[in-house]
Every structure is written in structure tokens, then in C-alpha cells.
N, C-alpha and C. Protein backbone atom coordinates (compact mmCIF):
# COMPACT_ATOMS: atom_id res chain seq x y z
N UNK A 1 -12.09 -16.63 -52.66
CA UNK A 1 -10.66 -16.39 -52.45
C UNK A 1 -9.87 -17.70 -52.42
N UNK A 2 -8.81 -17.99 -52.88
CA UNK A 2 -7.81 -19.02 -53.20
C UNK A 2 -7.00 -18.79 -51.52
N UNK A 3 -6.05 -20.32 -51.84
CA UNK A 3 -5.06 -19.93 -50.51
C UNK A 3 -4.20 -18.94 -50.67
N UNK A 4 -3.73 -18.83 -52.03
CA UNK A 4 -2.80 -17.99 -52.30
C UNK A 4 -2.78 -16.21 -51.74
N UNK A 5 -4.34 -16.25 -51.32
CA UNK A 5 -4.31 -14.70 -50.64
C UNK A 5 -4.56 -14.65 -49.34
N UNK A 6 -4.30 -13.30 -48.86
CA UNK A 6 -4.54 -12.92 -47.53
C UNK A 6 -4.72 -11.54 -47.58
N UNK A 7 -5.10 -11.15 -46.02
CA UNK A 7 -5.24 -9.86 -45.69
C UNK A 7 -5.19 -10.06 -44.23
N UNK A 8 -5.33 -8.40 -43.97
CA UNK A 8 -5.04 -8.14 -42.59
C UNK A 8 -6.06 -7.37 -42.20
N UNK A 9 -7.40 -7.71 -41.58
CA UNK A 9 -8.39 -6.51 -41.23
C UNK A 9 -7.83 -5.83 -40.12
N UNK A 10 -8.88 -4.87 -39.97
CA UNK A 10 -9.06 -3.93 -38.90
C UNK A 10 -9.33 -4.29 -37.53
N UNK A 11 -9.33 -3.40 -36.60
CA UNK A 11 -10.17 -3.73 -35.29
C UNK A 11 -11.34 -4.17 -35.39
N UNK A 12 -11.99 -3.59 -36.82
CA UNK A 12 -14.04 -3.31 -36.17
C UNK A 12 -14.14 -4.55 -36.89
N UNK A 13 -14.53 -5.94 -36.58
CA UNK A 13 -14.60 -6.80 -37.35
C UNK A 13 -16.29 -7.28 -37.70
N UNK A 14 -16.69 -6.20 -37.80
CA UNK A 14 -18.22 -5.68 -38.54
C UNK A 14 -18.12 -5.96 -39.71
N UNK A 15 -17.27 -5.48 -40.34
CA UNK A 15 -17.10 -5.26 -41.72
C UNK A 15 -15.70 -5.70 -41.86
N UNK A 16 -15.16 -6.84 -42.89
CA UNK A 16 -14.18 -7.42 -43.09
C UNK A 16 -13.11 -6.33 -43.69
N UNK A 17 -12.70 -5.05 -43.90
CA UNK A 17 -11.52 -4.86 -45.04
C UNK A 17 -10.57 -4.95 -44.44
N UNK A 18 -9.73 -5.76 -45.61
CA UNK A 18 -8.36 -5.53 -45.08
C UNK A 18 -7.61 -4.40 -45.45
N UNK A 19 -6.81 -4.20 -44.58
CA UNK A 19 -5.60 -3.09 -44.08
C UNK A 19 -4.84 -3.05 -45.46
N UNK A 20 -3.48 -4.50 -45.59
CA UNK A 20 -3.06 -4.66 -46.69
C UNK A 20 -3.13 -6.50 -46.73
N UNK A 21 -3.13 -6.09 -48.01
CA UNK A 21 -2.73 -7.71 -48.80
C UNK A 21 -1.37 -8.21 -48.72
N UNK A 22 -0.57 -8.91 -47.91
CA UNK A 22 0.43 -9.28 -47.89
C UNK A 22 1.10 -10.30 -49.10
N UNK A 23 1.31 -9.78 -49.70
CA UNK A 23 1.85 -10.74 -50.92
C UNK A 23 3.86 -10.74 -50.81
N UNK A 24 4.22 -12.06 -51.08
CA UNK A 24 5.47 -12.24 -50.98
C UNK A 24 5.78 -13.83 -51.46
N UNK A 25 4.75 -14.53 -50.66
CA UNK A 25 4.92 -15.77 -50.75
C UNK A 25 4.49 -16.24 -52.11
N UNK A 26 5.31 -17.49 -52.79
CA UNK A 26 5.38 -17.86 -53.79
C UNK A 26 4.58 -19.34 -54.38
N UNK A 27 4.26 -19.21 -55.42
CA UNK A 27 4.15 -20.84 -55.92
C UNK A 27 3.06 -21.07 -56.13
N UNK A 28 2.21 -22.42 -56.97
CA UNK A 28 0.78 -22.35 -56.83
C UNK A 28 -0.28 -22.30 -55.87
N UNK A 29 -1.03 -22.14 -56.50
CA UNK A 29 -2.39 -21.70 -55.37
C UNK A 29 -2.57 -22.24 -54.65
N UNK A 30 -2.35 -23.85 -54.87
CA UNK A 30 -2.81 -25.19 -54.03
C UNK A 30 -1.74 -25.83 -53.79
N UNK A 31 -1.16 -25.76 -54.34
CA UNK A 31 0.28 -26.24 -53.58
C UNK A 31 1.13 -25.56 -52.51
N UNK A 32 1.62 -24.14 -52.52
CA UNK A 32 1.69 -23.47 -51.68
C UNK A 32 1.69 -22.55 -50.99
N UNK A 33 0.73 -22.76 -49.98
CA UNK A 33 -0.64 -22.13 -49.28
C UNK A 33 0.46 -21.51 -48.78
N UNK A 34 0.13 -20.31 -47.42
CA UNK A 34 0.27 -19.70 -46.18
C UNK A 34 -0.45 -20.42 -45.46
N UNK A 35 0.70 -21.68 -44.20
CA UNK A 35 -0.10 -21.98 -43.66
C UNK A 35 -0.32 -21.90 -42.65
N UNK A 36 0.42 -20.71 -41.87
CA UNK A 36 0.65 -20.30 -40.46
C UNK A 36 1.01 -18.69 -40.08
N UNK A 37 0.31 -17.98 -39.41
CA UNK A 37 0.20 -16.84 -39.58
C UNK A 37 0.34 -16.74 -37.94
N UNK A 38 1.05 -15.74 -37.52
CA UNK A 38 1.01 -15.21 -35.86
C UNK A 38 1.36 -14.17 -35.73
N UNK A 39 0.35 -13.09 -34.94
CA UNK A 39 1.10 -11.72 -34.22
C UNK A 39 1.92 -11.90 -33.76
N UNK A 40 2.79 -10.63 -33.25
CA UNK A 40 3.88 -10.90 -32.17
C UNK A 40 2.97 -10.06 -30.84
N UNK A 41 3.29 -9.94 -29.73
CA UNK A 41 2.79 -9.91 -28.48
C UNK A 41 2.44 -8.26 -28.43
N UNK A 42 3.02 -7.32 -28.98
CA UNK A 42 2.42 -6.07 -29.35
C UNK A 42 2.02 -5.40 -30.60
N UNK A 43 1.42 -6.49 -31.15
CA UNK A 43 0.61 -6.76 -32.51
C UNK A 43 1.30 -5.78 -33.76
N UNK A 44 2.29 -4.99 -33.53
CA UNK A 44 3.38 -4.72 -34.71
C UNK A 44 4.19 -5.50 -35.63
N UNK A 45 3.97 -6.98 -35.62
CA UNK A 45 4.52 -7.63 -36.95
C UNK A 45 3.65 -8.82 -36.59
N UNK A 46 3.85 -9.39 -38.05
CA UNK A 46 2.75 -10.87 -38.02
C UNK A 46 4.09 -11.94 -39.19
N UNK A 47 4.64 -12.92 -38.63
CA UNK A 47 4.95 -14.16 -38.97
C UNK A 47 4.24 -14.95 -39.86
N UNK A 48 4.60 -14.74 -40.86
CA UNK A 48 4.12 -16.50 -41.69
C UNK A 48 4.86 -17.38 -42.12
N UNK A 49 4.46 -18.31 -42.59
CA UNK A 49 5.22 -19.88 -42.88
C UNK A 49 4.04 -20.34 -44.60
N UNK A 50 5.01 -20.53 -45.11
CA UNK A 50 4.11 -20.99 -46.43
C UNK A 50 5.24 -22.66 -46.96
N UNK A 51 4.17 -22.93 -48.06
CA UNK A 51 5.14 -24.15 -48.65
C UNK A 51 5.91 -23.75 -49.73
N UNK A 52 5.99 -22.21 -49.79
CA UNK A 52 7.28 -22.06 -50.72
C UNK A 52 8.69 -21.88 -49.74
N UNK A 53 8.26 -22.81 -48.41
CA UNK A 53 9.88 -23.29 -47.43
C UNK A 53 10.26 -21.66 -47.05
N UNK A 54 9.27 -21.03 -47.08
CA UNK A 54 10.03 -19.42 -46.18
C UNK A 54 9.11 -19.20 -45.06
N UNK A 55 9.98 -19.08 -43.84
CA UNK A 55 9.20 -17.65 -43.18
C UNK A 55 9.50 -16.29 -43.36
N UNK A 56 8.26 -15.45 -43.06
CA UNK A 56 8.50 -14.12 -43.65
C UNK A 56 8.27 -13.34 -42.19
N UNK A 57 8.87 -12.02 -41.74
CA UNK A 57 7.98 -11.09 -40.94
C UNK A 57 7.82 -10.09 -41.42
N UNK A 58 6.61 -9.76 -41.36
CA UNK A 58 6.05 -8.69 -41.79
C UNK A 58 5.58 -7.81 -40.91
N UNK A 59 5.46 -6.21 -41.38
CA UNK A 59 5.31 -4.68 -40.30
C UNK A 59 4.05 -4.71 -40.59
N UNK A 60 3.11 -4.68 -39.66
CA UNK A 60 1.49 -4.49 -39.27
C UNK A 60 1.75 -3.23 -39.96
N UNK A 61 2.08 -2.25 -39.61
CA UNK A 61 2.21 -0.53 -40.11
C UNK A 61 1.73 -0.20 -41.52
N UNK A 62 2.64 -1.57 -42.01
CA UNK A 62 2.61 -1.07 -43.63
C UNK A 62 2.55 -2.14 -44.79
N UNK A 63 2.57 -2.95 -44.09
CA UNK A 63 2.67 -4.68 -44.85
C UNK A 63 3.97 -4.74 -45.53
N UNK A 64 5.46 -3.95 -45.00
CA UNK A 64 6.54 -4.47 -45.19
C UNK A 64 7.12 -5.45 -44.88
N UNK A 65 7.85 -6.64 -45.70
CA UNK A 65 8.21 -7.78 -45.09
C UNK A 65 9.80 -7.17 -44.82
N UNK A 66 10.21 -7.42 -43.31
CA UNK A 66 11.80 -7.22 -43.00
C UNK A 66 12.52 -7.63 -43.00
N UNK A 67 12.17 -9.50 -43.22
CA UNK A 67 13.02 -10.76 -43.10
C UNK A 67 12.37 -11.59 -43.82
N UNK A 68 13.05 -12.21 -44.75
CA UNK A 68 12.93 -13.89 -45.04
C UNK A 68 13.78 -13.96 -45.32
N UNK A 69 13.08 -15.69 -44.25
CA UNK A 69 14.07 -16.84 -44.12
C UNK A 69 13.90 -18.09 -45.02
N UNK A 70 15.02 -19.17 -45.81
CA UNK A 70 13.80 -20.39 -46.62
C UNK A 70 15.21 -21.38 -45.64
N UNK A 71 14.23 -22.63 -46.32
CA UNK A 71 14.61 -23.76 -45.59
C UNK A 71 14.20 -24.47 -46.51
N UNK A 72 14.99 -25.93 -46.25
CA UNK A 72 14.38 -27.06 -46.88
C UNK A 72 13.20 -27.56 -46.66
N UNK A 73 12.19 -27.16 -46.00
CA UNK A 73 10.48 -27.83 -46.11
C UNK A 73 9.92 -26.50 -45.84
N UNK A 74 8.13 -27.34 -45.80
CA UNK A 74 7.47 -26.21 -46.13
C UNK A 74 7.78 -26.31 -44.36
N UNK A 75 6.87 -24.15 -43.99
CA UNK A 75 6.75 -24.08 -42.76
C UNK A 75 5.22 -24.13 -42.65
N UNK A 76 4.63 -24.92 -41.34
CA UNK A 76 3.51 -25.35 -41.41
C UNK A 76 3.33 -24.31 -39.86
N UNK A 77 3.89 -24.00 -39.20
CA UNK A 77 3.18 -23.40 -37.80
C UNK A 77 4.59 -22.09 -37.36
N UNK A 78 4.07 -21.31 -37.04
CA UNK A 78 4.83 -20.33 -36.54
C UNK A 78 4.15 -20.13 -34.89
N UNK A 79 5.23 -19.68 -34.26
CA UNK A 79 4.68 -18.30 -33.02
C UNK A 79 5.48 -17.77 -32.49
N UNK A 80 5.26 -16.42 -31.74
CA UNK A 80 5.92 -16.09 -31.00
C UNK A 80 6.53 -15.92 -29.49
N UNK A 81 7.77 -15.54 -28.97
CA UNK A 81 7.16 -15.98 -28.15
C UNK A 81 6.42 -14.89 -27.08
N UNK A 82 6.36 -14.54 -26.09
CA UNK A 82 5.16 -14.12 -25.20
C UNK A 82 5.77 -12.36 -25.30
N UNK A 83 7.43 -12.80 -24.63
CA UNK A 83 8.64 -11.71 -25.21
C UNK A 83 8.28 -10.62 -26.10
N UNK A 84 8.22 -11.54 -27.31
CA UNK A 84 8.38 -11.54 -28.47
C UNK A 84 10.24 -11.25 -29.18
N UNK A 85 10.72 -11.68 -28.49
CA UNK A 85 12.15 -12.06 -28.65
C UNK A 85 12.76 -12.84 -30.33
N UNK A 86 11.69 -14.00 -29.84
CA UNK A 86 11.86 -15.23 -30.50
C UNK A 86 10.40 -15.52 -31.29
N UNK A 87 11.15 -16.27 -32.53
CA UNK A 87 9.76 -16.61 -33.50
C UNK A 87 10.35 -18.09 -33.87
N UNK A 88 8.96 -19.06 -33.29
CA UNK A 88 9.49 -20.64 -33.77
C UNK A 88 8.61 -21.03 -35.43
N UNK A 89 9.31 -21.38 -35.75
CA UNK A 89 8.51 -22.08 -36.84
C UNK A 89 9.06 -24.08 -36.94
N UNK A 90 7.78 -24.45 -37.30
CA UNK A 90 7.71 -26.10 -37.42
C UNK A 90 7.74 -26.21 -38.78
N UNK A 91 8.61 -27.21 -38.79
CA UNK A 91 8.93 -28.17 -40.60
C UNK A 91 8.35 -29.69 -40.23
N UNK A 92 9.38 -29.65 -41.63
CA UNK A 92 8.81 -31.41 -41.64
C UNK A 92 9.79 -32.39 -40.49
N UNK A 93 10.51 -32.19 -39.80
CA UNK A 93 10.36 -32.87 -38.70
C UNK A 93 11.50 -31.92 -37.75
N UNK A 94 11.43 -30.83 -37.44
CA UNK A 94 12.01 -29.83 -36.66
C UNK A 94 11.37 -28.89 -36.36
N UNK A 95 11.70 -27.97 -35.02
CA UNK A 95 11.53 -26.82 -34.79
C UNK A 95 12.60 -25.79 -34.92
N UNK A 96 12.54 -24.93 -35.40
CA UNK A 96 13.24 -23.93 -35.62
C UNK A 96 13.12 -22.29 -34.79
N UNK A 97 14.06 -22.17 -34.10
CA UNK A 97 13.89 -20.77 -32.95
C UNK A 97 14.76 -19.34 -34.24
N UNK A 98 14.36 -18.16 -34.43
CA UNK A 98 14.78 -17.23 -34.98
C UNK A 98 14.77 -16.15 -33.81
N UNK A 99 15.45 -15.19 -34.18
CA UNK A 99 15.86 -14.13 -33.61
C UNK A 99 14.73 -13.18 -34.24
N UNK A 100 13.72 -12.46 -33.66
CA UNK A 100 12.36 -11.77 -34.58
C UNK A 100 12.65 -10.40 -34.80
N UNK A 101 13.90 -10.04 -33.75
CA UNK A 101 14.69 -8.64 -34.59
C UNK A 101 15.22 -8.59 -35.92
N UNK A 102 16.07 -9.66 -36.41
CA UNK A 102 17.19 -9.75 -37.63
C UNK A 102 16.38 -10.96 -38.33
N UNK A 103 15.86 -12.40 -37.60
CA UNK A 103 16.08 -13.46 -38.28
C UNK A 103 17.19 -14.33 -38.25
N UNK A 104 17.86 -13.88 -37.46
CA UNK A 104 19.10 -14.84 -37.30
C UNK A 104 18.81 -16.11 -36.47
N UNK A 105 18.93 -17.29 -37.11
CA UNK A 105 18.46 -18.85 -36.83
C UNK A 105 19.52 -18.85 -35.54
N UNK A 106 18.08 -18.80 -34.05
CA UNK A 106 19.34 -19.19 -33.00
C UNK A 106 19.19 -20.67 -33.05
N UNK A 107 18.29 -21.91 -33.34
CA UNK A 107 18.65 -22.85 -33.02
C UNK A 107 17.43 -23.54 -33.74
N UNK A 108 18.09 -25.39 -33.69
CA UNK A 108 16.83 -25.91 -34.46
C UNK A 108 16.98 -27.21 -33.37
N UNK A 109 15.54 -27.13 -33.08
CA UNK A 109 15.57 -28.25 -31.92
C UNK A 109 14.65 -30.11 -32.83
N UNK A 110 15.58 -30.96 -32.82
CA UNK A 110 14.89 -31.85 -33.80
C UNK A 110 14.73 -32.78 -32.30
N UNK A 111 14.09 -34.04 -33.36
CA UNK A 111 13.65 -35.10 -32.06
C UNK A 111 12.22 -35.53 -33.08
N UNK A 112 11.64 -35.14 -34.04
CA UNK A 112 10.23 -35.18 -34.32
C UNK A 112 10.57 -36.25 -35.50
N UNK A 113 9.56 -36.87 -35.59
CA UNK A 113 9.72 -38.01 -37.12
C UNK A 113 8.76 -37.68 -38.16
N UNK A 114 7.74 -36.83 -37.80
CA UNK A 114 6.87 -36.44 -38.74
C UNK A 114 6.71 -35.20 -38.43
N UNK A 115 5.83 -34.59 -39.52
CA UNK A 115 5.78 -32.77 -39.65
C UNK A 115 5.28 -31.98 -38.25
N UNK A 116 5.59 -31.11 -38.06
CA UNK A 116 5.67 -30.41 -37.09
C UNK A 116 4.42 -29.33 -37.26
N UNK A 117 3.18 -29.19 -36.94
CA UNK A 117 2.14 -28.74 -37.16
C UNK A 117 1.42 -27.59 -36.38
N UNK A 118 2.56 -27.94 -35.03
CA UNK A 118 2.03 -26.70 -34.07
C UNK A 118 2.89 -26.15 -33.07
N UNK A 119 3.37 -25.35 -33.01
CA UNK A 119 4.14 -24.85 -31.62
C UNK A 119 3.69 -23.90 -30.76
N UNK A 120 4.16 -23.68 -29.74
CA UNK A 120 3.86 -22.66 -29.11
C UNK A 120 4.83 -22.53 -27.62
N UNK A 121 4.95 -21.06 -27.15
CA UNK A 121 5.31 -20.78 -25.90
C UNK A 121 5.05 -21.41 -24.18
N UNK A 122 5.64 -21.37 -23.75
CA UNK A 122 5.21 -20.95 -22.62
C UNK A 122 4.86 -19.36 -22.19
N UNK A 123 3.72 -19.34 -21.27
CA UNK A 123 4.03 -17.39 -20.66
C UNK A 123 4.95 -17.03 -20.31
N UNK A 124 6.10 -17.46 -19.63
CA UNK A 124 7.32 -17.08 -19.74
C UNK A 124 8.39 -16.92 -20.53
N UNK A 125 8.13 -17.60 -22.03
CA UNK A 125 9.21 -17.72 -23.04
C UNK A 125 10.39 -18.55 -22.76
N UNK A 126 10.15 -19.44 -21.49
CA UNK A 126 11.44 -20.45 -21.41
C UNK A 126 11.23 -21.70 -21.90
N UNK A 127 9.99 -21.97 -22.23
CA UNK A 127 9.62 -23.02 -22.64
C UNK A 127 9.36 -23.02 -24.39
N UNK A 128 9.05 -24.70 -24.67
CA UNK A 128 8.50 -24.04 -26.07
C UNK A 128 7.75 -25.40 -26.38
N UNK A 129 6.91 -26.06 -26.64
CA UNK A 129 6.21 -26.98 -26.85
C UNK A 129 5.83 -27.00 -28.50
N UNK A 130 5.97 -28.42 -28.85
CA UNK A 130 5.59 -28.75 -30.60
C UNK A 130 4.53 -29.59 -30.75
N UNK A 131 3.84 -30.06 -31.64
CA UNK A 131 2.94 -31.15 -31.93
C UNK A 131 3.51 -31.64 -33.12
N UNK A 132 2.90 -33.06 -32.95
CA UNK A 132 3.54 -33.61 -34.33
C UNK A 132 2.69 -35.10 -34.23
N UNK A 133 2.66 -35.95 -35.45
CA UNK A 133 1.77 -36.77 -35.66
C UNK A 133 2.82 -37.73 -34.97
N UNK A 134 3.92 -37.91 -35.36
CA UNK A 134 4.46 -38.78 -34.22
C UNK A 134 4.53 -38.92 -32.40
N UNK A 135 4.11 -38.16 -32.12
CA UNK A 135 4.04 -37.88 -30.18
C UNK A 135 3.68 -36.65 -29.83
């Protein structure tokens, strides 16, 4: 399998099939991957980030995508948060907070000098923590 694919298995992870093949994301195989994938907190949609500069959300139900978003870089890390309110995704030197109902960009928190590779919550959703090769 190339980067260019994915799937979504089942519970019984005995046997690998996937559910559906999420296809949306664009561009070559090796150039741009899916490189960040996250449930949301009651496992009904899953977030990705690819280097064709979109995040997408997608319905566990049916592998409908309900939103994309693009931006100027690729997205390298998504999550949600605990809520599931909010979906962050990391660029090349920002974090970005969305609204995971609509997609509506509530805010982009910068400060980073290099790519942004990992985010994540706090258990409360007031927090939000990034990684990045700079600090």
C-alpha cells in the first residue's frame, strides 16, 4: 500500500478490513501523504491533515467528508479536543483551532519557527499544547 491510501477498520482487529476507504485527499503518492489522522472523543468523525494543505472531517458512519478546509502548508498533526468542540491542526509554523461542527477557523495561535508536528489537548479542553523542532 502507498501513502496515498487509507482505511478505517473495524472493532475486531483480528482481521484487518476496512469499513471505508477515505479518499479525498489529493496529489502524488509521495509527496502528499495523509499525515495526521484523529477520532473525535465519541469516535463519530475522524480528522485528517495531508500535504495537499487541507484538513478534512470525515463521518465514521459512512466515510462522508463534511468539511474541508486548505491553507497555505501542508497539515502535519491534527486533534481533538477531549469536548470535541474543537479540532487543532499544525502547519509549517502555526497552530490552527477550527470549529468541528462547521469548520469555521476560530483562531490561529503562531509563536513556532519551524513545522508544527504535534498537538494536543488538555482533559479539560482549556489547554492546548504543540511540538515543534524549534522548542
Amino acid at each position: 500500500p502507498s501513502c496515498a491510501s487509507g482505511g478505517l477498520g473495524g472493532p475486531q482487529f483480528q482481521e484487518y478490513r476496512p469499513l471505508w476507504t477515505l479518499t479525498g485527499h489529493s496529489g502524488y503518492v509521495h509527496a502528499f501523504c495523509v499525515s495526521a489522522v484523529a477520532f473525535s472523543p465519541d469516535s463519530q468523525y475522524i480528522a485528517s491533515g495531508s500535504g495537499d494543505r487541507t484538513l478534512r472531517l470525515w463521518r465514521v458512519s459512512d466515510g462522508v467528508v463534511l468539511w474541508t478546509r486548505s491553507g497555505a502548508a501542508q497539515v502535519y498533526a491534527v486533534a481533538f479536543s477531549p469536548d470535541g468542540r474543537t479540532v487543532a491542526s499544525g502547519s509549517e509554523d502555526q497552530v490552527r483551532l477550527w470549529s468541528a461542527s462547521d469548520g469555521t477557523e476560530v483562531r490561529t495561535l503562531t509563536g513556532h519557527s519551524l513545522i508544527v508536528r504535534a498537538v494536543a489537548f488538555s482533559p479539560d479542553s482549556q489547554y492546548i499544547a504543540s511540538g515543534s523542532g524549534d522548542r
